[in-house]
C-alpha atoms as a PDB file:
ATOM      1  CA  UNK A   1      -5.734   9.068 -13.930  1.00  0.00           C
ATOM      2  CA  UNK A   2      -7.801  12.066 -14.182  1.00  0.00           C
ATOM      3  CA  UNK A   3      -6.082  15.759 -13.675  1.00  0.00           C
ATOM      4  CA  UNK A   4      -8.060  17.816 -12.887  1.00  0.00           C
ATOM      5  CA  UNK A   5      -5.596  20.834 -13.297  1.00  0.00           C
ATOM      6  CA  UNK A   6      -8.039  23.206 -14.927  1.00  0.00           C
ATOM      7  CA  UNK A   7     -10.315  23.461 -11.864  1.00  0.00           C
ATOM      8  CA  UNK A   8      -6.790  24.860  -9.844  1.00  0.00           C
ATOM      9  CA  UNK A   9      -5.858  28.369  -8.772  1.00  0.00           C
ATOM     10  CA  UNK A  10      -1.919  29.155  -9.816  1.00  0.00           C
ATOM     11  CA  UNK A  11      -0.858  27.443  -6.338  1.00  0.00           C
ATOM     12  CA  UNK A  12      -3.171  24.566  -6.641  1.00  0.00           C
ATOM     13  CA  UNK A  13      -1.536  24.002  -9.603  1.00  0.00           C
ATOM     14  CA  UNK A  14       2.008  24.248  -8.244  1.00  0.00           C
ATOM     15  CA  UNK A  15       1.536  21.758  -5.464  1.00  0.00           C
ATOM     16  CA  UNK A  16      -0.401  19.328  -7.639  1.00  0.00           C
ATOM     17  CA  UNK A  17       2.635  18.934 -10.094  1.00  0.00           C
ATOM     18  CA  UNK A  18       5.061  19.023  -7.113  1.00  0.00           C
ATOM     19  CA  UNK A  19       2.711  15.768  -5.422  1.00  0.00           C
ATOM     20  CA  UNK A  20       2.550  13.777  -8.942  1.00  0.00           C
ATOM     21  CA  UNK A  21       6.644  14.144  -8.657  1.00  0.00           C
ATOM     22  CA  UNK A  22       7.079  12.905  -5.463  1.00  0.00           C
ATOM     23  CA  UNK A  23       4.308  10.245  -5.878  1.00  0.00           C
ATOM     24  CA  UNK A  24       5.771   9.241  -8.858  1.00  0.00           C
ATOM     25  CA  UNK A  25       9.479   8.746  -7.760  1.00  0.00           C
ATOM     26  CA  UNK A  26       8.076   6.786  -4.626  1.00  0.00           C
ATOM     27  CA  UNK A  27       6.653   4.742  -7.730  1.00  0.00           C
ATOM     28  CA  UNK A  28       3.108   5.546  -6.463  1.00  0.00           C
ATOM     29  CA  UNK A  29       0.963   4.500 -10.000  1.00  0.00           C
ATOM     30  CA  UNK A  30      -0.280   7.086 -11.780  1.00  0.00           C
ATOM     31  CA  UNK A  31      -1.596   5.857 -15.131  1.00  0.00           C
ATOM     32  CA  UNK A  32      -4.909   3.874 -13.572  1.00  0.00           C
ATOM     33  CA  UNK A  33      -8.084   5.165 -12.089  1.00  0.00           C
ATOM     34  CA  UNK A  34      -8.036   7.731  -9.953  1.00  0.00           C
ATOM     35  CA  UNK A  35      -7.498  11.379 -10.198  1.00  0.00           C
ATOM     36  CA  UNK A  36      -5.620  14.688  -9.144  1.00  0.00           C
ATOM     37  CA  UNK A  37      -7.830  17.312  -7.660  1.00  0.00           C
ATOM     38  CA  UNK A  38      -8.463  19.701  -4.758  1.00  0.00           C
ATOM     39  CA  UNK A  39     -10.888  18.881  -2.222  1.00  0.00           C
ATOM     40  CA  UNK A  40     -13.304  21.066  -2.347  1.00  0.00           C
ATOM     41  CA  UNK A  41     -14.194  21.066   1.606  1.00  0.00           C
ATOM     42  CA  UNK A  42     -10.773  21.060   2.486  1.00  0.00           C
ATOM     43  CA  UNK A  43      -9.134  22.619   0.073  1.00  0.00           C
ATOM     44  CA  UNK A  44      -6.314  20.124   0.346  1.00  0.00           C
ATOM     45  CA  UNK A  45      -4.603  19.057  -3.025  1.00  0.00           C
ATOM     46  CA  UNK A  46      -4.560  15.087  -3.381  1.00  0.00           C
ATOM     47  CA  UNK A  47      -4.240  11.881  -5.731  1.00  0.00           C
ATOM     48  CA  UNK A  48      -6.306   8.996  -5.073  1.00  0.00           C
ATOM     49  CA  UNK A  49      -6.110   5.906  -6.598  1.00  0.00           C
ATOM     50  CA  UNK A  50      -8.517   3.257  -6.974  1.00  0.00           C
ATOM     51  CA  UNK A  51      -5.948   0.499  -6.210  1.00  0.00           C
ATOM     52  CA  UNK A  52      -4.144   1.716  -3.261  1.00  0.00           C
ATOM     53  CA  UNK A  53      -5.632   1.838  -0.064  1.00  0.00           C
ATOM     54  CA  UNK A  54      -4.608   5.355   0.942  1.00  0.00           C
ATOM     55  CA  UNK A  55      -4.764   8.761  -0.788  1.00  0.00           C
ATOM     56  CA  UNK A  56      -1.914  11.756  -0.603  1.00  0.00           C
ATOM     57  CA  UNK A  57      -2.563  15.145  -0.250  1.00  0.00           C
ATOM     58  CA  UNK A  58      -0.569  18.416   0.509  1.00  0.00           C
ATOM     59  CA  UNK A  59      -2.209  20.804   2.913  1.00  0.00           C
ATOM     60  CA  UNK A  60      -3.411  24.096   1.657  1.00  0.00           C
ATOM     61  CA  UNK A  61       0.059  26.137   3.391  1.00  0.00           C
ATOM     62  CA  UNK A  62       3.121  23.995   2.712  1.00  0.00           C
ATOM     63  CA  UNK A  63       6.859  24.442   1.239  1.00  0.00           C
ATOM     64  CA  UNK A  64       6.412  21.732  -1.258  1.00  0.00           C
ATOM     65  CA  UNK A  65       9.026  19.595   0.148  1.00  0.00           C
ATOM     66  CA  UNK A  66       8.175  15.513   0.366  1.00  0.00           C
ATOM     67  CA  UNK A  67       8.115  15.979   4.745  1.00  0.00           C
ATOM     68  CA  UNK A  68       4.837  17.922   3.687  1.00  0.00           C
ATOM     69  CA  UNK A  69       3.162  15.385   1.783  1.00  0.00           C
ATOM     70  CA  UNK A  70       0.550  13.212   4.211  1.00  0.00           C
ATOM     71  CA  UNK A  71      -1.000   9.655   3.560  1.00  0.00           C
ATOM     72  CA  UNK A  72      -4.530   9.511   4.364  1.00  0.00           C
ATOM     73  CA  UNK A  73      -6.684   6.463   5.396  1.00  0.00           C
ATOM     74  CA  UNK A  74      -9.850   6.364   5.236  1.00  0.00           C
ATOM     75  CA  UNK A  75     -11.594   3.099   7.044  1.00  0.00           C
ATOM     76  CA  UNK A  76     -14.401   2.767   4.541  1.00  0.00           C
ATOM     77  CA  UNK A  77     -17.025   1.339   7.305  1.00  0.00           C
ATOM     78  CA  UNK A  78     -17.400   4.055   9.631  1.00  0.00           C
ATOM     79  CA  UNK A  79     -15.210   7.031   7.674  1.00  0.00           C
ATOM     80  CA  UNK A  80     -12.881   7.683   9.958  1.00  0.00           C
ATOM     81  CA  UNK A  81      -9.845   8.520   8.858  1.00  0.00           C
ATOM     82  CA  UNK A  82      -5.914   8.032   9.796  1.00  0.00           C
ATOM     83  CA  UNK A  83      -2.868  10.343   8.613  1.00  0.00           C
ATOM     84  CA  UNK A  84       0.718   9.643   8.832  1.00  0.00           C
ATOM     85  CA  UNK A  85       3.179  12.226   7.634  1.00  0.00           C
ATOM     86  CA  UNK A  86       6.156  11.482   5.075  1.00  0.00           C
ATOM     87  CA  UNK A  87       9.614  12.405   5.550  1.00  0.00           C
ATOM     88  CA  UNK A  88      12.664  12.095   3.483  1.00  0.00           C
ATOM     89  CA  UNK A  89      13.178   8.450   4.260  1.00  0.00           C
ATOM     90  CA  UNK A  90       9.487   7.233   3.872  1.00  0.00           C
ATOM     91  CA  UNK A  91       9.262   4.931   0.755  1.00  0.00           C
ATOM     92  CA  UNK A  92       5.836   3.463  -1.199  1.00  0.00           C
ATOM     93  CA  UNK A  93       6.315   0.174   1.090  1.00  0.00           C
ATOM     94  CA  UNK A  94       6.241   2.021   4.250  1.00  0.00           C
ATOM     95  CA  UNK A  95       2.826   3.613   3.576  1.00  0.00           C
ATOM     96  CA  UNK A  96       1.412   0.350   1.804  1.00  0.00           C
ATOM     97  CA  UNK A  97       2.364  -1.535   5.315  1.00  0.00           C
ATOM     98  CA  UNK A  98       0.991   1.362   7.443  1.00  0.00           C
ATOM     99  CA  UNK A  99      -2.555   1.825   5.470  1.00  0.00           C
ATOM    100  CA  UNK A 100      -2.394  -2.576   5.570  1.00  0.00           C
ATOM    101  CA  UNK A 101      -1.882  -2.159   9.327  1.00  0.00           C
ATOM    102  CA  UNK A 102      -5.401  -0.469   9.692  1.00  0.00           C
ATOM    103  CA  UNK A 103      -6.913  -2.570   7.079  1.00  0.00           C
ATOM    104  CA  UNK A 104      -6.182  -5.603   9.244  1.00  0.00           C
ATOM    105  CA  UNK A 105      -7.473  -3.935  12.495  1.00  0.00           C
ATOM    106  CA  UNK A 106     -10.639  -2.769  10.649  1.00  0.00           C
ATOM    107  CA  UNK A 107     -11.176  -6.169   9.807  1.00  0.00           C
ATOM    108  CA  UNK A 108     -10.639  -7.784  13.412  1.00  0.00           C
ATOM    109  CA  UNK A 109     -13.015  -5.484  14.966  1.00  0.00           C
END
């Protein structure tokens, strides 16, 4: 996993720990490929991983608490993209099923 911490304003930084601490106690895997970064058009923060299907991100304004935290899908055919928003309850299963769900759908059509 790449940080890419340096390239963060103070706040940037802030959410960016508060996401790998979340991620990580939903035992989202941060050790291979991917990285932690802020989209540049966006200016969302985010970790993507190469082997999930589904990226994380905080929004630029947020209260760092995990209801603020959204899974992104991104259907890698056509780009379009799918959100669902965490809350306290939402576990590492729930978004793997939700981000399959699409998967699946992407691949009947």
């Amino acid at each position: 996993m790449e940080f890419k911490l340096n390239d963060m304003c103070d706040w940037e930084r802030q959410k960016a720990v508060f996401l790998m601490g979340e991620a990580e106690k939903l035992g989202y895997n941060l050790k291979d490929y991917g990285e932690v970064a802020v989209n540049q058009n966006s200016g969302y923060t985010y970790i993507w991983n190469e082997d999930q299907n589904f990226s994380l991100y905080l929004p630029i304004n947020c209260e760092l608490v995990k209801s603020d935290i959204v899974a992104l899908w991104t259907n890698s055919e056509n780009g379009n993209e799918e959100e669902m928003n965490l809350t306290e309850e939402t576990t590492l299963k729930d978004i793997e099923d939700w981000a399959q769900e699409h998967e699946n759908k992407t691949k009947e059509n």
